[in-house]
Protein backbone atom coordinates (compact mmCIF):
# COMPACT_ATOMS: atom_id res chain seq x y z
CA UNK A 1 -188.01 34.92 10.95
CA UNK A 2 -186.03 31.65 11.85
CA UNK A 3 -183.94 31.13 14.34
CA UNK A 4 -180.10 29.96 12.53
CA UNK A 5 -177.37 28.45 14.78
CA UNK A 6 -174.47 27.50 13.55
CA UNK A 7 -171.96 25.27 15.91
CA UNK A 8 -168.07 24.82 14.70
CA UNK A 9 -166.00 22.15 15.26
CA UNK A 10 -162.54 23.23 16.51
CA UNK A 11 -161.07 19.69 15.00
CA UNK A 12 -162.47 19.46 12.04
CA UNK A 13 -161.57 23.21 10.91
CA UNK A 14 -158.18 22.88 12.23
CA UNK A 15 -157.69 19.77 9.39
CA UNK A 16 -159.50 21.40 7.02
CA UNK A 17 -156.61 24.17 7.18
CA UNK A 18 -154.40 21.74 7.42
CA UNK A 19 -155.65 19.81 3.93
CA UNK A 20 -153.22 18.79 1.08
CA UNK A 21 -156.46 21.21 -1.01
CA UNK A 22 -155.36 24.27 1.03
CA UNK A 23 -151.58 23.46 0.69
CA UNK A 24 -152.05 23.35 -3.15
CA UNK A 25 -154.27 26.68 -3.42
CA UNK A 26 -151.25 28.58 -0.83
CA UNK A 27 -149.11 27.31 -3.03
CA UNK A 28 -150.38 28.31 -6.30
CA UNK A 29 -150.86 31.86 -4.39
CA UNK A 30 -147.40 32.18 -3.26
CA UNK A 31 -145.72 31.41 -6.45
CA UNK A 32 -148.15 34.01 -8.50
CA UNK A 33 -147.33 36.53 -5.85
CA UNK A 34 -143.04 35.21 -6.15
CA UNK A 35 -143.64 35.58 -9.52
CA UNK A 36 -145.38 38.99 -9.82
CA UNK A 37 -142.46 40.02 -7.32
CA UNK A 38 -139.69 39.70 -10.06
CA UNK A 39 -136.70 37.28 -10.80
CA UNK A 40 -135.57 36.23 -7.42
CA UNK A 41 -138.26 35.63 -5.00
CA UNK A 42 -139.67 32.38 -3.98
CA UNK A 43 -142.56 30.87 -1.52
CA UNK A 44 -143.24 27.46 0.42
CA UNK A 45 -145.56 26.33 2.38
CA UNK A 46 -145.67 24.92 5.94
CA UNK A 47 -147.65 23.38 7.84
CA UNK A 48 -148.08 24.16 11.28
CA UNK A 49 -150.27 23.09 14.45
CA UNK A 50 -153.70 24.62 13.63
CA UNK A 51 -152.71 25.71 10.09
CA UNK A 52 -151.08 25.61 6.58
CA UNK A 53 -149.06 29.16 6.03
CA UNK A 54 -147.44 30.53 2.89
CA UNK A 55 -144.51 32.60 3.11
CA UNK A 56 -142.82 34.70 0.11
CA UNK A 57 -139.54 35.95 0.69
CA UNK A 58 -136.49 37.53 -1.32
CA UNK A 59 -134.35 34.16 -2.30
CA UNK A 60 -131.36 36.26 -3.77
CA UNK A 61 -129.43 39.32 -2.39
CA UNK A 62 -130.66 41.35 -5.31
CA UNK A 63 -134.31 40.41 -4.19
CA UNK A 64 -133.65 41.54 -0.74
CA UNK A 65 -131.87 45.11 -1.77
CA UNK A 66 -134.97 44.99 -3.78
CA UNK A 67 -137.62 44.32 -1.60
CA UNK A 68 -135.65 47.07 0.65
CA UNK A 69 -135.58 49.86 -1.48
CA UNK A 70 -139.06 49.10 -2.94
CA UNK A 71 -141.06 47.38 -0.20
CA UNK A 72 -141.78 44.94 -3.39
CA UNK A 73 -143.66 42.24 -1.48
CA UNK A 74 -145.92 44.91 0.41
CA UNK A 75 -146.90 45.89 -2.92
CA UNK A 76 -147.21 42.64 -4.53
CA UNK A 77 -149.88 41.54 -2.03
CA UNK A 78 -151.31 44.56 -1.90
CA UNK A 79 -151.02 45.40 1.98
């Protein structure tokens, strides 16, 4: 058997995450996942120091009471 080694760059990872590509699919993601929630919820995207994060959160009050009562974004992204 052969002998695979496999050597990561920090750098170039770190951009890749960082990539306009990722930034579009976490977007797509987060507004499927908005939209699955129900009228009121909404996502964006930032970009941070090693990373590109999405976030979905309640937009509206009705969202949030929501989200409260029925731990709606739990369930949405299946956690």
């Amino acid at each position: 058997m052969s002998k695979f080694e496999l050597e990561l760059y920090d750098a170039g990872i770190q951009e890749l995450l960082k990539s306009p590509v990722i930034q579009g699919m976490l977007s797509d993601f987060g507004k499927q996942k908005a939209n699955a929630a129900g009228p009121g919820y909404d996502s964006e995207v930032h970009v941070y120091q090693k990373r590109a994060v999405v976030n979905i959160f309640p937009a509206t009050q009705e969202a949030a009471q929501d989200n409260y009562e029925n731990n709606t974004l739990l369930k949405v992204v299946g956690v």
